[in-house]
Protein backbone atom coordinates (compact mmCIF):
# COMPACT_ATOMS: atom_id res chain seq x y z
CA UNK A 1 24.82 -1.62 -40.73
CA UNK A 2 27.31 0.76 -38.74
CA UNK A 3 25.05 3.57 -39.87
CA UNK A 4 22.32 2.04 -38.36
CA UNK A 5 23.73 1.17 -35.11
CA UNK A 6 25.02 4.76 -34.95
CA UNK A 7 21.50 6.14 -35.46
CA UNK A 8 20.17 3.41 -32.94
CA UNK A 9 22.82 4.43 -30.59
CA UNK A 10 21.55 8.51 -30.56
CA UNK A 11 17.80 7.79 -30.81
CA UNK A 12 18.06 5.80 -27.52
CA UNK A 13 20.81 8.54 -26.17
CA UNK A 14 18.07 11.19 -27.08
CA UNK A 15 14.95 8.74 -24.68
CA UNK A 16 18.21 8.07 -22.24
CA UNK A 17 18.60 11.75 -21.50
CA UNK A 18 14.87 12.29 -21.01
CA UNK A 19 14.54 9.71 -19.17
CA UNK A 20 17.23 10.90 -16.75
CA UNK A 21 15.39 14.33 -16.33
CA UNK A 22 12.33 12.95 -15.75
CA UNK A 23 14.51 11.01 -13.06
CA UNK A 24 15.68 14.39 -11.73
CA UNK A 25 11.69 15.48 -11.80
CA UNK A 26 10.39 12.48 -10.18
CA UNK A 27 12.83 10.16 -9.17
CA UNK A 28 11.78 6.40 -9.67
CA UNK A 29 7.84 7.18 -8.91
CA UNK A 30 7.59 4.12 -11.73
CA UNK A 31 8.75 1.93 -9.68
CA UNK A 32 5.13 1.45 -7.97
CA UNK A 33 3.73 0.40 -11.49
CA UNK A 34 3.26 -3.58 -11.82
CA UNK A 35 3.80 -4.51 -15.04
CA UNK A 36 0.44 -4.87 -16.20
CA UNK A 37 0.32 -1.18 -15.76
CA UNK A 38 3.41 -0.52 -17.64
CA UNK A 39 1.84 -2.83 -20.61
CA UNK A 40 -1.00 -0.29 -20.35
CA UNK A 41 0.56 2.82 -20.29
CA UNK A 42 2.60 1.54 -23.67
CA UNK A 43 -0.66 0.91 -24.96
CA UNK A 44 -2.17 4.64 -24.46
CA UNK A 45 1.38 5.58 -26.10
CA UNK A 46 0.93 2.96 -28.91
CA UNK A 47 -2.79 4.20 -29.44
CA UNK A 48 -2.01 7.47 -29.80
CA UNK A 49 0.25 7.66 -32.45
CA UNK A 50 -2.25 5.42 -34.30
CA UNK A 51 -4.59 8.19 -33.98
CA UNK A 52 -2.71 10.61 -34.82
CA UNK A 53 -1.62 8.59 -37.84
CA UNK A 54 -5.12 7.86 -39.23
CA UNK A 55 -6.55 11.50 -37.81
CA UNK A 56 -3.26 13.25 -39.50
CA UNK A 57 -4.17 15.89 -36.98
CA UNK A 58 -3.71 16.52 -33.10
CA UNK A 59 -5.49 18.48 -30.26
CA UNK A 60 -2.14 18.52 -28.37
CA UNK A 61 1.08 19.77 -29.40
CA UNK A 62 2.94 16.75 -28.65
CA UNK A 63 2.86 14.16 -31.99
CA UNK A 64 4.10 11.15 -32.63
CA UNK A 65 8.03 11.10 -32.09
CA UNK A 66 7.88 12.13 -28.16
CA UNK A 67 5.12 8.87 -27.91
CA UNK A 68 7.81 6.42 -29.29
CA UNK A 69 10.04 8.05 -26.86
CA UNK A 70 7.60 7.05 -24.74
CA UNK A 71 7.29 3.76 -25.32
CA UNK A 72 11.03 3.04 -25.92
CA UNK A 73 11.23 4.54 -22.05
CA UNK A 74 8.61 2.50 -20.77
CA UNK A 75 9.33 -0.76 -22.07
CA UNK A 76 12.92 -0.62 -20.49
CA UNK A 77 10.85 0.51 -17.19
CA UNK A 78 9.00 -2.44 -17.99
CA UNK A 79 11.87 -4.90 -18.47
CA UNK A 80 13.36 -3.25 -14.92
CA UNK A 81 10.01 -3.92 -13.62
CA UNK A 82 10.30 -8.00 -14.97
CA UNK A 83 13.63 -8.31 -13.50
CA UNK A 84 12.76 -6.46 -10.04
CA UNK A 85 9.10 -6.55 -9.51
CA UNK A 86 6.75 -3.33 -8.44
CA UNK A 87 8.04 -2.10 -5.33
CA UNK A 88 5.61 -0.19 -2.65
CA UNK A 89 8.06 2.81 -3.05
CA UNK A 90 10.38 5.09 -4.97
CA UNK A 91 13.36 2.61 -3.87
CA UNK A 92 15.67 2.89 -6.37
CA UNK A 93 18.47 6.00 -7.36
CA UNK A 94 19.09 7.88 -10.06
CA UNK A 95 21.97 6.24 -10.84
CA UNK A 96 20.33 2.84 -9.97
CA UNK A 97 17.88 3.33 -12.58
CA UNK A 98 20.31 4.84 -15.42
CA UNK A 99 22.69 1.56 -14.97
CA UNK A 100 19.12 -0.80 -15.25
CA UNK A 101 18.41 1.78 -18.29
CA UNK A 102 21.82 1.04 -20.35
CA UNK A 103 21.98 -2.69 -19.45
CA UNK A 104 18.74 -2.98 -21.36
CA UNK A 105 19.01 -0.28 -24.28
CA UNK A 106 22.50 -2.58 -24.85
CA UNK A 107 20.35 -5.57 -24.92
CA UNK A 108 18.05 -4.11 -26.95
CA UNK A 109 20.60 -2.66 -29.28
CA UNK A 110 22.50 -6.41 -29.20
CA UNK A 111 18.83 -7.89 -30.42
CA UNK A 112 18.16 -5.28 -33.38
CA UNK A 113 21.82 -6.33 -34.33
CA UNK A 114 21.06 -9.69 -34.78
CA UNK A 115 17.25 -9.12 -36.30
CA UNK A 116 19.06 -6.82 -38.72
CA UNK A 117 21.37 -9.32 -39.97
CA UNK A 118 18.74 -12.28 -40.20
CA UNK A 119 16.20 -9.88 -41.74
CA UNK A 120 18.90 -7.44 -43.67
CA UNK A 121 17.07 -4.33 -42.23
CA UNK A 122 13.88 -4.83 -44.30
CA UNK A 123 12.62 -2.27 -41.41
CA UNK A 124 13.89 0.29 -43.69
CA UNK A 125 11.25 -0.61 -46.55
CA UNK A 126 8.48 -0.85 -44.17
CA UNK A 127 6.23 2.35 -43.35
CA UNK A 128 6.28 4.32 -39.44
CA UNK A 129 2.53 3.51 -39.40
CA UNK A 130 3.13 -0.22 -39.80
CA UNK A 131 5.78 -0.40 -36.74
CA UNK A 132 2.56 1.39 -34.70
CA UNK A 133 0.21 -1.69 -36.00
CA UNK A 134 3.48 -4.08 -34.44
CA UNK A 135 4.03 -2.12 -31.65
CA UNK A 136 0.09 -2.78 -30.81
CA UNK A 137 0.08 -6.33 -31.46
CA UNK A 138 2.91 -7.26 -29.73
CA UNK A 139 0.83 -5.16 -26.70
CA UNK A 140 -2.20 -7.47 -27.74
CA UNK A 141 0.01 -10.22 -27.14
CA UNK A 142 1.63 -9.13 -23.69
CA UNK A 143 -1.90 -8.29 -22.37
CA UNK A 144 -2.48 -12.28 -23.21
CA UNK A 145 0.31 -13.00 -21.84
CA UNK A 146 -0.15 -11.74 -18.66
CA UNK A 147 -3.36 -12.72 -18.30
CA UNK A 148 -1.62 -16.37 -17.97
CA UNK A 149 0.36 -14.73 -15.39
CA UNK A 150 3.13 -15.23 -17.90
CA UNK A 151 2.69 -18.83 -18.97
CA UNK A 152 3.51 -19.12 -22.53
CA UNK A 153 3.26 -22.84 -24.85
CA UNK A 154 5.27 -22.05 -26.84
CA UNK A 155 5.55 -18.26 -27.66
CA UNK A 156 8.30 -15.73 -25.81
CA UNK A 157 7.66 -14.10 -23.20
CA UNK A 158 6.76 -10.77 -22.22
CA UNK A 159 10.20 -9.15 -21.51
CA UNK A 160 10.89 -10.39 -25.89
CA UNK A 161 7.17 -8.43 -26.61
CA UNK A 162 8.97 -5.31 -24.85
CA UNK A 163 12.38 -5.67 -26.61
CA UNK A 164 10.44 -5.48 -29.65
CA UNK A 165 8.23 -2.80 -29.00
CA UNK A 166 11.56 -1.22 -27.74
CA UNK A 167 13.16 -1.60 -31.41
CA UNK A 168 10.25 -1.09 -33.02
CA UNK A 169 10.00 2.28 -31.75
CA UNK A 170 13.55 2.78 -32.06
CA UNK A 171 12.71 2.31 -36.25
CA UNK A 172 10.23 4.74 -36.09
CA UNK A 173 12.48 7.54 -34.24
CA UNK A 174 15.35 6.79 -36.91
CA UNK A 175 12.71 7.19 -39.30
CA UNK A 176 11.53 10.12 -38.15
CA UNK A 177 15.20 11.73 -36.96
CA UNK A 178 17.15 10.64 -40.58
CA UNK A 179 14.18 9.89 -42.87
CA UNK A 180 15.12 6.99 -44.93
């Protein structure tokens, strides 16, 4: 388990430190995005690797590990989103946004913790492309979700749908970083 929570702990240090110079780039420009949006924009990510996955073969340079970067980044932009709402403006700093950024990769990092030790990492038997076919369903569901403007019965909510989109990303990036 430690090994794992090390190689959790540098995948999300590797999406942290793009994150922050896409910060640098464009400050908070997310910030605008309703969460909807965000859901979206996960999806394109999500899709993509798919494609790549059943294509084995890409048009643009980029494949599939910057894409779960991608999504790992978004869905804590998402979760700041959740907690915040979309503001009209880039209204938040650097620094404002890399605190929001740790507070959830810990949370995310606490919740993979606990799924490991309930599930005793069976992530590590299961292929990248199935993570991709989670990753989507778990976007299915959000888009559901939010078309109840968040009412759920009985199911979580959308901020659990981005933790695990979150981890399951974070699998795939291990996977991809350290092999098995």
């Amino acid at each position: 388990m430690k090994d794992t929570n090390k190689q959790f702990e540098h995948v999300i240090s590797m999406c942290r430190d793009l994150f922050a110079k896409k910060l640098q780039d464009y400050g908070a420009a997310w910030r605008i995005m309703r969460p909807s949006s965000v859901t979206d924009q996960i999806y394109i990510k999500a899709n993509r690797i798919r494609s790549i996955e059943i294509k084995g073969v890409t048009m643009i340079s980029e494949g599939i590990r910057p894409e779960f970067m991608a999504i790992v980044n978004y869905g804590i932009i998402g979760l700041i989103q959740l907690e915040h709402g979309y503001a009209e403006t880039d209204d938040m700093s650097v620094e404002e946004a890399l605190d929001y950024y740790d507070k959830y990769a810990k949370m995310a990092l606490d919740l993979m913790i606990a799924k490991n030790h309930d599930y005793d990492e069976a992530w590590r038997s299961m292929r990248i492309s199935s993570y991709t076919d989670l990753i989507l369903m778990k976007i299915y569901r959000t888009k559901q979700i939010e078309s109840h403007a968040g009412q759920t019965l009985v199911s979580e909510g959308i901020d659990a749908n981005y933790m695990d989109m979150i981890n399951y990303s974070v699998f795939g990036l291990i996977k991809l970083e350290f092999g098995k």
